[in-house]
Protein backbone atom coordinates (compact mmCIF):
# COMPACT_ATOMS: atom_id res chain seq x y z
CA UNK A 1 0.00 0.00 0.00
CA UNK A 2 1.34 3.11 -0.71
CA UNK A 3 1.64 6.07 1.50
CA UNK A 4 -0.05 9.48 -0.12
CA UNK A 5 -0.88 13.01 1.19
CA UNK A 6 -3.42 15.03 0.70
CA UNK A 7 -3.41 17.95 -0.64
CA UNK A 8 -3.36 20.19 2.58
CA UNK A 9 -0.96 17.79 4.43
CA UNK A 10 1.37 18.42 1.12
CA UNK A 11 0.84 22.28 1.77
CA UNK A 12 1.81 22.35 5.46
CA UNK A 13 5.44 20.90 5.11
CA UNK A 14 7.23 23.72 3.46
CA UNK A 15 5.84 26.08 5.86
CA UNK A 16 6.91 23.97 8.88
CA UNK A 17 10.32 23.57 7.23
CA UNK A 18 10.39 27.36 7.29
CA UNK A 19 9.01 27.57 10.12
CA UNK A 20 11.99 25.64 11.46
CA UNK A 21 14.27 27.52 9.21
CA UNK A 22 12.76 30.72 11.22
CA UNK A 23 13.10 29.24 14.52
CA UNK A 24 16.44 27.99 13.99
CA UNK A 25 17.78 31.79 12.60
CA UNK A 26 16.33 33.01 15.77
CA UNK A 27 17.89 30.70 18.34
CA UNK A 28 21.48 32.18 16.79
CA UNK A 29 20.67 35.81 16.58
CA UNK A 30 19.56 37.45 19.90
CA UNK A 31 16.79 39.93 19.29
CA UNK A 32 17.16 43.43 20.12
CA UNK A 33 14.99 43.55 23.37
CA UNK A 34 16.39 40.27 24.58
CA UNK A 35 19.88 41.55 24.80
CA UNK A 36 19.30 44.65 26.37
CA UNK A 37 17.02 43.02 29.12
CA UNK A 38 20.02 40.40 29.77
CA UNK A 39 22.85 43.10 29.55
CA UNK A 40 20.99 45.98 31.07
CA UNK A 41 19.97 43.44 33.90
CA UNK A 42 23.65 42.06 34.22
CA UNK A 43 24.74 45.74 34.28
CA UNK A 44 21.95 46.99 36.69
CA UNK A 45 22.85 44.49 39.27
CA UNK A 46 26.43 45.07 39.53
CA UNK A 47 25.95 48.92 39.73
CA UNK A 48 23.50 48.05 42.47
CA UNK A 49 26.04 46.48 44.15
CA UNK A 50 28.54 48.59 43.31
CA UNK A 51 26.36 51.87 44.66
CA UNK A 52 25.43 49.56 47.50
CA UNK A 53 29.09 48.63 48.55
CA UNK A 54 30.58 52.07 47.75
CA UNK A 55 28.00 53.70 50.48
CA UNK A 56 28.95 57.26 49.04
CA UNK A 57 26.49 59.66 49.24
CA UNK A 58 27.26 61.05 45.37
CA UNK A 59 26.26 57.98 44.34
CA UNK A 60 22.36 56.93 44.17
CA UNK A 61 21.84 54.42 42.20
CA UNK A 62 18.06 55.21 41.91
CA UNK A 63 19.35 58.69 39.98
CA UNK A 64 21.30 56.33 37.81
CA UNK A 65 18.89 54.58 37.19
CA UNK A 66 17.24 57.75 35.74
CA UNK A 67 20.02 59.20 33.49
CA UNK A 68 19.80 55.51 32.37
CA UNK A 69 16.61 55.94 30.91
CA UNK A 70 17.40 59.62 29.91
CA UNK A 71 19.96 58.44 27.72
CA UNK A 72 17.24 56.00 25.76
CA UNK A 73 15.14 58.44 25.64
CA UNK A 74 16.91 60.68 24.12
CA UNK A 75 17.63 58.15 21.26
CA UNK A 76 21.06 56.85 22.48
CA UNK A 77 24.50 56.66 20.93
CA UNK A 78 26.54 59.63 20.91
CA UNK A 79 24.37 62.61 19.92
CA UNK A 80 21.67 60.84 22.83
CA UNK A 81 24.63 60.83 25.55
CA UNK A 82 25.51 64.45 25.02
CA UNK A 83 21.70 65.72 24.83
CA UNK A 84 20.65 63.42 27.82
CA UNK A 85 23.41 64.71 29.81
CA UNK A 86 23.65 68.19 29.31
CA UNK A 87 20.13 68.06 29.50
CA UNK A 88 20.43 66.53 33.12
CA UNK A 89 22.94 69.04 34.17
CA UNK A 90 20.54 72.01 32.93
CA UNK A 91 17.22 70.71 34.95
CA UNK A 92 19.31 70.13 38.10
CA UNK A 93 20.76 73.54 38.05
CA UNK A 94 17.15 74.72 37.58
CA UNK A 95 16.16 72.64 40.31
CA UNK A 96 19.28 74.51 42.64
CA UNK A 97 18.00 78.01 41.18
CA UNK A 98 14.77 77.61 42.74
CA UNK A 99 15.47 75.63 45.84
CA UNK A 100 18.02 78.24 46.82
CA UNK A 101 15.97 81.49 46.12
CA UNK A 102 12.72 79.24 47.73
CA UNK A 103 15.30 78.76 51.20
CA UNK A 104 16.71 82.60 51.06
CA UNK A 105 12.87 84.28 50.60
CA UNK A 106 11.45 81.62 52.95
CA UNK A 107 9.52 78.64 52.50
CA UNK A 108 6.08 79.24 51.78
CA UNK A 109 3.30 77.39 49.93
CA UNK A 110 2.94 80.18 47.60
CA UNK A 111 6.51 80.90 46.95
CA UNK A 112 7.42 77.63 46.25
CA UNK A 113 5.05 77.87 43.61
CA UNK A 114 6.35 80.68 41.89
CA UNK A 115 9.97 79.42 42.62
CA UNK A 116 9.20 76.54 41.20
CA UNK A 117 7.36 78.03 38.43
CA UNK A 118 9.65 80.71 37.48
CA UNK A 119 12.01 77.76 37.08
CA UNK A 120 10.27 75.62 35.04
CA UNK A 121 9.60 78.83 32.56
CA UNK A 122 13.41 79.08 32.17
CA UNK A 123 14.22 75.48 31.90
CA UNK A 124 11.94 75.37 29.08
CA UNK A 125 12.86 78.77 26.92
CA UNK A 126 16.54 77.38 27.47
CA UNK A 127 15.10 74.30 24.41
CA UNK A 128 14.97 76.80 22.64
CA UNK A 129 19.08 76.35 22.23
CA UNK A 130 19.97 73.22 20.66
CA UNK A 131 22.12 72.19 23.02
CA UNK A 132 18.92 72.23 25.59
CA UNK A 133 16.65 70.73 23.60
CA UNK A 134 15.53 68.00 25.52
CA UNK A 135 13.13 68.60 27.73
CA UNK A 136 12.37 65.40 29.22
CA UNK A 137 15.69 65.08 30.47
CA UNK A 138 15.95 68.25 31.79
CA UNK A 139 12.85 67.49 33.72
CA UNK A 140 14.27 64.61 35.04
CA UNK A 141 17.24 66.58 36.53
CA UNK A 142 15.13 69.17 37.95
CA UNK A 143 13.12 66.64 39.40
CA UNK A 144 15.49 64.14 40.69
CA UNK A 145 17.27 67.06 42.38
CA UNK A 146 14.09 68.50 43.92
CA UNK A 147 13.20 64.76 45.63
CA UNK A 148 16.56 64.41 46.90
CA UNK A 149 16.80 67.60 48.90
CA UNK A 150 12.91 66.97 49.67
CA UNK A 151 13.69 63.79 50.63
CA UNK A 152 17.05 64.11 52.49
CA UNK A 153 18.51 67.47 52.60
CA UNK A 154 19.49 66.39 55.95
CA UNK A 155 22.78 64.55 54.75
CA UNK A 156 24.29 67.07 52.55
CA UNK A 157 23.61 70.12 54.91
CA UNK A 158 21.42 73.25 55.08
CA UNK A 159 21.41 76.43 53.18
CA UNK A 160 23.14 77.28 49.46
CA UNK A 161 25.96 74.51 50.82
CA UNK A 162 23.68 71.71 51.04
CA UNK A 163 21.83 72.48 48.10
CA UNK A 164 24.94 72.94 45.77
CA UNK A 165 26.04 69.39 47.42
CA UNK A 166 22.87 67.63 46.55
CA UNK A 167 22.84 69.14 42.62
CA UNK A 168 26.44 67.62 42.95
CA UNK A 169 24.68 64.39 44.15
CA UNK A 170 22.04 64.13 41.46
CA UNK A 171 24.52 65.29 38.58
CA UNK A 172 27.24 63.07 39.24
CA UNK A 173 24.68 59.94 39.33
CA UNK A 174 23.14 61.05 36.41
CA UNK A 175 25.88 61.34 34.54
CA UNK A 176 27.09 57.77 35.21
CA UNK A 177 23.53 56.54 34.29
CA UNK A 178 24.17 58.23 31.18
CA UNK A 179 27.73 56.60 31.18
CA UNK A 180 26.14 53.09 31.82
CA UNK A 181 23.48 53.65 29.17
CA UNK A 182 25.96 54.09 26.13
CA UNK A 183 27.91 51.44 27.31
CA UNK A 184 25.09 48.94 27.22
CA UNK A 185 23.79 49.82 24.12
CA UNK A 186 27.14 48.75 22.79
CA UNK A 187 27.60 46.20 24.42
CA UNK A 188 24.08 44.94 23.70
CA UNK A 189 24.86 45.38 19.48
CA UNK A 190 28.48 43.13 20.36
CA UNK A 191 25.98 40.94 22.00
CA UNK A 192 22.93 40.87 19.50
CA UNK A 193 25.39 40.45 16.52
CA UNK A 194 27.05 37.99 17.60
């Protein structure tokens, strides 16, 4: 007796032979989001540890964590490094400008409205340079210094002193988040050629 197919059974082997093909391709190539969730987690760990272990008070790893992300989202690689990081720098010397003038008039609901708004008016003309452009990142500057003196002020001093030391704080860890970021994008395109 001989063995015959039908017509649909005849049909469904070249597709599950490139199916397998498919399968096969993608088992040696690591896609894109895969790589950077293995490398970014490999590389998140050890600066948690490394932030963890070092105990310095310049370094908070949660701010890295932030440039990080700044650096994606400005659209990585070199160009994204420089606007991420400048625009860090720019939003947490906004944040400084207003938390200084807010501690020298005197803390008040309503002044710390228009300190903060006054702020937020310049940090957002200033995209109108180029080099200021993003204004995400600069929001996350401005923002990450404004939670850390909110938050603990208390550890870097009082007055223009402490605030200068906690801009110090935020730019320094955002700056190595932006560091981290462009180093695991390339490592994640050694990794996802390979």
């Amino acid at each position: 007796m001989a063995f015959s197919m039908s017509g649909r059974q005849r049909s469904a082997i070249p597709k599950r032979d490139s199916l397998l093909r498919a399968l096969e391709k993608r088992e040696d190539n690591m896609d894109l989001i895969t790589g950077l969730a293995v490398v970014i987690g490999i590389m998140g760990g050890i600066a948690t540890w490394a932030a963890i272990t070092i105990g310095n008070p310049y370094l908070l790893i949660w701010a890295v964590f932030v440039g990080w992300g700044s650096f994606y989202h400005c659209g990585g690689k070199e160009a994204g490094f420089k606007n991420s990081a400048v625009a860090n720098l720019w939003g947490a010397i906004c944040a400084a400008g207003a938390l200084i003038a807010l501690t020298s008039i005197g803390v008040t609901a309503i002044m710390a409205g228009i300190c903060v708004g006054i702020s937020i008016v310049v940090l957002i003309l200033a995209a109108k340079l180029p080099l200021l452009s993003a204004i995400p990142s600069a929001v996350y500057g401005y923002a990450t210094t404004a939670a850390l003196y909110l938050l603990g002020a208390a550890a870097y001093g009082e007055g223009i002193s402490g605030i200068t030391k906690v801009a110090a704080a935020v730019v320094v860890s955002l700056i190595i988040g932006n560091i981290l970021g462009y180093l695991s994008e390339k490592v994640t395109g050694a990794v996802v050629k390979a």
